[in-house]
N, C-alpha and C. Protein backbone atom coordinates (compact mmCIF):
# COMPACT_ATOMS: atom_id res chain seq x y z
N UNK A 1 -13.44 -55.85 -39.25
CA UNK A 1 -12.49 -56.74 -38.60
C UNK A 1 -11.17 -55.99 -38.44
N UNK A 2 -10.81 -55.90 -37.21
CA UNK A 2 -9.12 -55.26 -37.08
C UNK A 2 -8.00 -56.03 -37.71
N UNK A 3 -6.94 -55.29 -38.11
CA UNK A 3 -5.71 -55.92 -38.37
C UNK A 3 -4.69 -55.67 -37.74
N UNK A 4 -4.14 -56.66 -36.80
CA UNK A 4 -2.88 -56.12 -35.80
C UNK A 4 -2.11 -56.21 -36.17
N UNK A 5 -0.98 -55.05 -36.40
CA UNK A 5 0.42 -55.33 -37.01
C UNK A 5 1.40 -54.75 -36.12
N UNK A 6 2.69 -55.75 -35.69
CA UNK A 6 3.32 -55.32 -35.04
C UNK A 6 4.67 -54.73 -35.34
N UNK A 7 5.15 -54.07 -34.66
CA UNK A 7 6.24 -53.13 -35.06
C UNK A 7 7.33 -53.34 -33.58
N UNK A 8 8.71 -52.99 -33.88
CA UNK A 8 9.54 -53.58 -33.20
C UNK A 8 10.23 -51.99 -32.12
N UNK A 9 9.79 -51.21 -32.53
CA UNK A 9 9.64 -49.50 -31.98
C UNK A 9 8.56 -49.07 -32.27
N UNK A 10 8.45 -47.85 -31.16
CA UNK A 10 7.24 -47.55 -30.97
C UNK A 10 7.24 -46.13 -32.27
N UNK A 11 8.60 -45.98 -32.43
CA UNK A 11 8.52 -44.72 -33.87
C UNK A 11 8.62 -45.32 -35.09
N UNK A 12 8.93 -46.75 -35.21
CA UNK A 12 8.38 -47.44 -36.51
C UNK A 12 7.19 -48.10 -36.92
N UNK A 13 6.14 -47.96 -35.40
CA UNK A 13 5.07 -48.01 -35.89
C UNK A 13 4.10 -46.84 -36.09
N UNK A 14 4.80 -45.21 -35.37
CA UNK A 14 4.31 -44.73 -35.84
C UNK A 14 4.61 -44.02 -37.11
N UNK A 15 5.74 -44.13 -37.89
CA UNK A 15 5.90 -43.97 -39.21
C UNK A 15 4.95 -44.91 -39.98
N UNK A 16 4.10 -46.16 -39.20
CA UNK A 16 3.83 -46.95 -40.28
C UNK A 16 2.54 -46.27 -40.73
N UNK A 17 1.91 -45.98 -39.17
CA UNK A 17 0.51 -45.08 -39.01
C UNK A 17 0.68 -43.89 -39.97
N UNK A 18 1.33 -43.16 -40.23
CA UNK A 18 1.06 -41.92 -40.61
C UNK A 18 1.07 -42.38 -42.39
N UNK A 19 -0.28 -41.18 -42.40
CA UNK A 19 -0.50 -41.01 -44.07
C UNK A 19 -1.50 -41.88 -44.33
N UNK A 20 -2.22 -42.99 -43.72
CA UNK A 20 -2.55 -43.54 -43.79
C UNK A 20 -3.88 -42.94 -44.12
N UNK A 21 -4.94 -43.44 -44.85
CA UNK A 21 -6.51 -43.03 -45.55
C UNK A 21 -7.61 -43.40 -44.44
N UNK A 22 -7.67 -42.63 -43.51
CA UNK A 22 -9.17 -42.39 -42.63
C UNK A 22 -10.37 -42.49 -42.82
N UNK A 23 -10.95 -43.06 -42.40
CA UNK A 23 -12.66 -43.17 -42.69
C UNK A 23 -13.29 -43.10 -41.36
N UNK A 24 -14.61 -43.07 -41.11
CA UNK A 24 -15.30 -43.70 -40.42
C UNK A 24 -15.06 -43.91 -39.27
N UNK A 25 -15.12 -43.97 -37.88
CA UNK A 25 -14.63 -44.39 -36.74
C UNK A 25 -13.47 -45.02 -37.14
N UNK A 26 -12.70 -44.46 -37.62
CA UNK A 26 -10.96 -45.09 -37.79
C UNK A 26 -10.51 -45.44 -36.62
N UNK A 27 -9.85 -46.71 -36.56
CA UNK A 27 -8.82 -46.94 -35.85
C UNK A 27 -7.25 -46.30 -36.06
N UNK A 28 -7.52 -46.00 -36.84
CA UNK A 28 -5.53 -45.60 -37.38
C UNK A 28 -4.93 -44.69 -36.28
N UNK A 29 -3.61 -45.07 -36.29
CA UNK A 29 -3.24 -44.14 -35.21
C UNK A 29 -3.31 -44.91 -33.88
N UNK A 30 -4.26 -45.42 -33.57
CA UNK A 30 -4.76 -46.23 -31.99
C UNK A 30 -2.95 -47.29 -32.21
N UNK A 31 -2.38 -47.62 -30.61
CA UNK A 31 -1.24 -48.02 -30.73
C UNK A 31 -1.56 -48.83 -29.03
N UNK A 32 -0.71 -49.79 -28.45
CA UNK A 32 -0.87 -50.05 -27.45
C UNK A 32 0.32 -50.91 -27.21
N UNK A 33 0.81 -50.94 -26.16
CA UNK A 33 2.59 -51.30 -26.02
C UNK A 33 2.35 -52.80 -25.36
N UNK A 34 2.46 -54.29 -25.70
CA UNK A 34 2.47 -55.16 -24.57
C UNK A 34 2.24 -56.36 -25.80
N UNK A 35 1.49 -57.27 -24.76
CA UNK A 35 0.86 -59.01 -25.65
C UNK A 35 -0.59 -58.87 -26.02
N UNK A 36 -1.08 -58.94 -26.61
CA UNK A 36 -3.16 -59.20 -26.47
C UNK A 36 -2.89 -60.12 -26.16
N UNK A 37 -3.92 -60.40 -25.06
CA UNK A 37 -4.53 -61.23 -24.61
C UNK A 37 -5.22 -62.55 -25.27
N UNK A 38 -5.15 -63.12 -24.97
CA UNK A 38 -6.11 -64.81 -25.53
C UNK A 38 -7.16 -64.85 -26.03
N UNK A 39 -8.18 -64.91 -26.79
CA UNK A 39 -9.71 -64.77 -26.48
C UNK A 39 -10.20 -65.35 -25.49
N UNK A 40 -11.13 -64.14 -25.08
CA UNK A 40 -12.13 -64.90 -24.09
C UNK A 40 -11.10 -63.65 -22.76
N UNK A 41 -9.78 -62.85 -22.60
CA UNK A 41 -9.24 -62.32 -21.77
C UNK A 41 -9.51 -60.71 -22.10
N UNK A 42 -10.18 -60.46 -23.15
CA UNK A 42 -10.40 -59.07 -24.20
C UNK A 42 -11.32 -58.45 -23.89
N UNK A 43 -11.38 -57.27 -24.12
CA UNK A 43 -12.76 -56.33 -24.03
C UNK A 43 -13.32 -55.58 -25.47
N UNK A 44 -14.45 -55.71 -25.45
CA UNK A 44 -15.25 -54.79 -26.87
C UNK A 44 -15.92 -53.67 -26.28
N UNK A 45 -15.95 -52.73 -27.05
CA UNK A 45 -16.92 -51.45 -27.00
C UNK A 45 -18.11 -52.16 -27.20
N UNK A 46 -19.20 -51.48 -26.98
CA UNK A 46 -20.49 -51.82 -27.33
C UNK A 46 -21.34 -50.42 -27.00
N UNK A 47 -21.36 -49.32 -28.68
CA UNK A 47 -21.86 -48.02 -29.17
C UNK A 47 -23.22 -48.35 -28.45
N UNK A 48 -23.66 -47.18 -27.91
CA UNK A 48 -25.10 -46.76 -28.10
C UNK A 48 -25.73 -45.84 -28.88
N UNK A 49 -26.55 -46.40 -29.65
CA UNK A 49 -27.07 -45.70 -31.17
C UNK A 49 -28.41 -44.83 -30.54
N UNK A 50 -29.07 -44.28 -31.45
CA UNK A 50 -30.43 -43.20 -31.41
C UNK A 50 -30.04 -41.91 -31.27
N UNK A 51 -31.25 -41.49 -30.64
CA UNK A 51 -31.39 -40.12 -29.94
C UNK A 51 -32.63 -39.81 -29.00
N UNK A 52 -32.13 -39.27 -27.90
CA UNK A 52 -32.98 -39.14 -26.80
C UNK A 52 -34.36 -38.05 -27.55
N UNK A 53 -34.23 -37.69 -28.71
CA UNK A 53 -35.50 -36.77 -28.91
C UNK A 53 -36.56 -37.80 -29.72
N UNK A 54 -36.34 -39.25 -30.06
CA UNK A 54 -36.68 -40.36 -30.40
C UNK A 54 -37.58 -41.19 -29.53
N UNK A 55 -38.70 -41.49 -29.72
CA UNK A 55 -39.77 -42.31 -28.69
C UNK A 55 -38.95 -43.29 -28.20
N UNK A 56 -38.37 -43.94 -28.93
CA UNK A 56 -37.35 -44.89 -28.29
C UNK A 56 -36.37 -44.81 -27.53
N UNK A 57 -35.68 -43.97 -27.47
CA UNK A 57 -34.82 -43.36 -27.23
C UNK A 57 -32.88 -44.05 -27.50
N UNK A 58 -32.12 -44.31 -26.66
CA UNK A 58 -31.27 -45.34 -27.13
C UNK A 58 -31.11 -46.40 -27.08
N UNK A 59 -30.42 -47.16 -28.27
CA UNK A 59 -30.31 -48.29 -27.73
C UNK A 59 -28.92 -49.04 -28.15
N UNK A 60 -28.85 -50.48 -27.63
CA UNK A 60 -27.00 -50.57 -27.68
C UNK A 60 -27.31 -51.34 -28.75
N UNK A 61 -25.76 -50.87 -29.62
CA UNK A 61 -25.59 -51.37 -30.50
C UNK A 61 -24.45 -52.93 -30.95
N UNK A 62 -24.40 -53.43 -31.78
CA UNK A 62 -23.56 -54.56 -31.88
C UNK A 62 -22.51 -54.32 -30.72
N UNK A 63 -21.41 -55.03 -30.69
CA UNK A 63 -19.66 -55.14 -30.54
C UNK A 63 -19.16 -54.37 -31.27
N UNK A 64 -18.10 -53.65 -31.53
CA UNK A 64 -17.35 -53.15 -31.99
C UNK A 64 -16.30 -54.44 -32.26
N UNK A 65 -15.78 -54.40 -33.23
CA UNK A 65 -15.06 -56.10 -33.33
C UNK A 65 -13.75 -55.12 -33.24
N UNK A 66 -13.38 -54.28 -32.24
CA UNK A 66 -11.93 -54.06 -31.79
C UNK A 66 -11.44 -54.43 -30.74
N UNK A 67 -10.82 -55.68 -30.38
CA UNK A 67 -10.25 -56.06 -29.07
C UNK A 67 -9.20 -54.80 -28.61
N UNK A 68 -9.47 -54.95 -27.25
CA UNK A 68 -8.58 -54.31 -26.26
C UNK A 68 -8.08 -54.94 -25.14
N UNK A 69 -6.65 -55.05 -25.12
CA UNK A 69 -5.86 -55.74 -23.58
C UNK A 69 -6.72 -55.62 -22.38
N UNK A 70 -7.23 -54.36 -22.46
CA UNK A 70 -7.60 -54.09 -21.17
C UNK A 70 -8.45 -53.08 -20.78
N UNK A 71 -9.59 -53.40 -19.69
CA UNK A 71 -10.74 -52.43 -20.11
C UNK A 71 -10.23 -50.73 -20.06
N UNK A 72 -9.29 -50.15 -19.72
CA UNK A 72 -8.26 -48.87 -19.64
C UNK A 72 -8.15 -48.48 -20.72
N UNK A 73 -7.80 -49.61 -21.49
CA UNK A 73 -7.44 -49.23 -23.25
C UNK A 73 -8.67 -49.08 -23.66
N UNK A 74 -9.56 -49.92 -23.61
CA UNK A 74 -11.01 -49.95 -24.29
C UNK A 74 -11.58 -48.63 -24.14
N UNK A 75 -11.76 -48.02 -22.87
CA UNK A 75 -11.95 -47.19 -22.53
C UNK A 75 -11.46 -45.51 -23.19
N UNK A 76 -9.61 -45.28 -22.98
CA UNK A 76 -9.47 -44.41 -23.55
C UNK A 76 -9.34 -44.10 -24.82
N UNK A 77 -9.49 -45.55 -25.84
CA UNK A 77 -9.67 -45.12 -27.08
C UNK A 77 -11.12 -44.60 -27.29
N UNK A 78 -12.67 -45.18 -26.49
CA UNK A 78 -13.80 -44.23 -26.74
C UNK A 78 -14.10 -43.13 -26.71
N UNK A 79 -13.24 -42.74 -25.05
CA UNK A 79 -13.41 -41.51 -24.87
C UNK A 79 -12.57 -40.35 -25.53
N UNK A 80 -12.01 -40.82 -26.70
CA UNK A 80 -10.61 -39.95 -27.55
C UNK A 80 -11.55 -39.83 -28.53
N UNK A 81 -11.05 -38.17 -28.97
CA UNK A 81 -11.65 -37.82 -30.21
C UNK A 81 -10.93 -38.32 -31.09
N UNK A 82 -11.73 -38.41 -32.24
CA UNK A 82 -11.12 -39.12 -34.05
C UNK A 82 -11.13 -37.50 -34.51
N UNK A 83 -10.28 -37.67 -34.65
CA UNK A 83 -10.03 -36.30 -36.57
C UNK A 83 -10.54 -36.63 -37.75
N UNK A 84 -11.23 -36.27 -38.41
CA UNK A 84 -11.64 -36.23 -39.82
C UNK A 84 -10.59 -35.73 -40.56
N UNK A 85 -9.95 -36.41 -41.83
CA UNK A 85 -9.05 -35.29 -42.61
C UNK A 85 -9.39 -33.54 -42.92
N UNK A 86 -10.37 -33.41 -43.05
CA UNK A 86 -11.65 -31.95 -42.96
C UNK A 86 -11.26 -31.32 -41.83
N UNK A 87 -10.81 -31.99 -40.41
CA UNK A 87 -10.76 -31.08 -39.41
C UNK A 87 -12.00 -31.43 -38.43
N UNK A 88 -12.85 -31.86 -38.56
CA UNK A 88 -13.78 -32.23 -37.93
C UNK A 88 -13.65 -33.48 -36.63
N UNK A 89 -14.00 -33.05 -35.64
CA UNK A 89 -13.67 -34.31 -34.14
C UNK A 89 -15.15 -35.02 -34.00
N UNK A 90 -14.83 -36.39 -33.85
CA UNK A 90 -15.89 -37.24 -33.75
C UNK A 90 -15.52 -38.14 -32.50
N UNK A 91 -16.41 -38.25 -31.22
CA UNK A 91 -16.31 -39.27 -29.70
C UNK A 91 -17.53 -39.91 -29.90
N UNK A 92 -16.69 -41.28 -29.38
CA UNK A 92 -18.11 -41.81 -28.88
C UNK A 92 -18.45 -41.50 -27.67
N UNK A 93 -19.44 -41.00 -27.44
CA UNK A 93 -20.07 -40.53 -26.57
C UNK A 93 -20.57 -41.51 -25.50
N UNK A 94 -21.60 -42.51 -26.08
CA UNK A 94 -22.48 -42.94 -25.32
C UNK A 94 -21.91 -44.46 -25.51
N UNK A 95 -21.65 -45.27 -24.46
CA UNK A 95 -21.28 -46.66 -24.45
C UNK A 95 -20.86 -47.67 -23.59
N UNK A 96 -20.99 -49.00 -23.69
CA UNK A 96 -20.40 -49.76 -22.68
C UNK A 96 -19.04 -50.43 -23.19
N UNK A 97 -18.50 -50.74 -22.17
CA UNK A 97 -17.26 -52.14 -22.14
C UNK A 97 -17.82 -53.39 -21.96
N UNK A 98 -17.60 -54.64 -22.93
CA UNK A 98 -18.07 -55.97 -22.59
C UNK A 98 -16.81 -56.76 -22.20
N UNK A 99 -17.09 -58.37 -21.97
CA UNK A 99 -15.75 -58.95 -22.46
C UNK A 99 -15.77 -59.26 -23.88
N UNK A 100 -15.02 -60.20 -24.01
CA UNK A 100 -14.74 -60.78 -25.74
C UNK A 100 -15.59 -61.69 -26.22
N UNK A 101 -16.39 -62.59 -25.20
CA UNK A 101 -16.93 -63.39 -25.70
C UNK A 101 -18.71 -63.53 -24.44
N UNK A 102 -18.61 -62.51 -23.95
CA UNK A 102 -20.00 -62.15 -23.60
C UNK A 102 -20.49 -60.85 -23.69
N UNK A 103 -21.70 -60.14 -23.11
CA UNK A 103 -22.30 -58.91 -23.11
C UNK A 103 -22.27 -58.53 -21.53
N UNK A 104 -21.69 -59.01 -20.45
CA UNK A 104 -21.58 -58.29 -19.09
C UNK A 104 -20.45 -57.00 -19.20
N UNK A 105 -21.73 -56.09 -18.72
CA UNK A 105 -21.41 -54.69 -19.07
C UNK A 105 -19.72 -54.38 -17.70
N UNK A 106 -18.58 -54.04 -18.17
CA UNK A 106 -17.86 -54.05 -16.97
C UNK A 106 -17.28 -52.74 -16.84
N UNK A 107 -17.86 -51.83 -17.80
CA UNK A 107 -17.44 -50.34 -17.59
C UNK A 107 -18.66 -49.46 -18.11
N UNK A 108 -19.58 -48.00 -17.64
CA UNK A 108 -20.00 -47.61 -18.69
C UNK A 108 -20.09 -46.53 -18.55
N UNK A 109 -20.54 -45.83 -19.91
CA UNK A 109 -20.20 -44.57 -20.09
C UNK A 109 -21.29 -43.30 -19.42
N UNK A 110 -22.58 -44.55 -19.08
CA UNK A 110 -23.53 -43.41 -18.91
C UNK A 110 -23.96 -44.29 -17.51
N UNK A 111 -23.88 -44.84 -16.93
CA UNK A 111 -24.75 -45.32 -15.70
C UNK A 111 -24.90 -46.63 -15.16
N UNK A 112 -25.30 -47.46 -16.79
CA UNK A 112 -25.23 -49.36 -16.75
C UNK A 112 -24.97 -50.01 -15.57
N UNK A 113 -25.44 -50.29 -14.66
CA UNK A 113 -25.04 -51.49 -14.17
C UNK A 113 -23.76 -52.15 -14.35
N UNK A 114 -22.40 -51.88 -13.48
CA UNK A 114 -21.85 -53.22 -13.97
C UNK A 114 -22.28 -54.28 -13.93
N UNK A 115 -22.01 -55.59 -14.71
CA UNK A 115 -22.56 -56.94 -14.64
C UNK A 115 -23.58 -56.55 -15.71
N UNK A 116 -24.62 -56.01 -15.95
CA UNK A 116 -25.64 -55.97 -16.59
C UNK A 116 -25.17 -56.30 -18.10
N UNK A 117 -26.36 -57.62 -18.15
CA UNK A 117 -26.06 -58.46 -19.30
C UNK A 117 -27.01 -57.66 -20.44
N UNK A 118 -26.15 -56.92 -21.63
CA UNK A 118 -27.00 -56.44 -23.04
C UNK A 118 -27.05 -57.47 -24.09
N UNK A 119 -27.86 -57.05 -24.58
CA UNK A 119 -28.50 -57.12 -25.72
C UNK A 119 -28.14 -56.49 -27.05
N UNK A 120 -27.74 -56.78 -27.95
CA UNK A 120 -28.21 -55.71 -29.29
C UNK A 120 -29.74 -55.23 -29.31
N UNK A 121 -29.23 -53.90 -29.60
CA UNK A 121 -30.84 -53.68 -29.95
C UNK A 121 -31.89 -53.49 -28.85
N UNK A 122 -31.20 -53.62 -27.58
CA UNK A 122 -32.22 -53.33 -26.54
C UNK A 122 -32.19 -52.38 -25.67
N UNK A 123 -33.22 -51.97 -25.07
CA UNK A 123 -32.95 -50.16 -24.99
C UNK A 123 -32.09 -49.83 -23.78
N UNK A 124 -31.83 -49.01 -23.75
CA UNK A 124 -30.58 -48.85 -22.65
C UNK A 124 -31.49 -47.72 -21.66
């Protein structure tokens, strides 16, 4: 679940960001200047998991429960590499844009159909 915290400059929130303990597809650091939107006005990532050397090959995974203003934002936070404290860069690679409160695909990373209604779990 995200936690939005707002800051009243854009260099006091990034003093708030820094130092902060990284994990995992971190959000930290991610910043965006304006209002969020309402629910139901939002966009989610939606990862595609596997590997094409897999009989199955991929398939999409949950929501990402990170709202974004706008599918632009949604967007260039996927396509941005994460840092590992190690030094190591991690992208998501493979994925769609939904809205907030359905699965119509409205951006994607590999081909999708816009409009095309997913699934968890179903193969892409």
């Amino acid at each position: 679940m995200a936690t939005l915290t707002t800051h009243d400059t854009q260099s006091l929130a990034e003093a708030w960001f820094n130092g902060r303990a990284r994990g995992w597809y971190s959000t930290d650091g991610w910043l965006f200047d304006g209002e969020m939107p309402s629910e139901g006005e939002r966009f989610r990532i939606v990862p595609v998991g596997g590997s094409l050397a897999t009989a199955r090959g991929y398939l999409h995974g949950a929501p990402v429960e990170i709202p974004f203003p706008t599918i632009e934002q949604a967007r260039e936070y996927a396509e941005a590499y994460h840092e590992y404290p190690d030094g190591r860069r991690h992208r998501q690679v493979l994925f769609n844009i939904v809205g907030d409160q359905d699965t119509l695909v409205r951006w994607s990373s590999y081909g999708v159909g816009i409009g095309t209604e997913l699934e968890a779990g179903a193969w892409a």
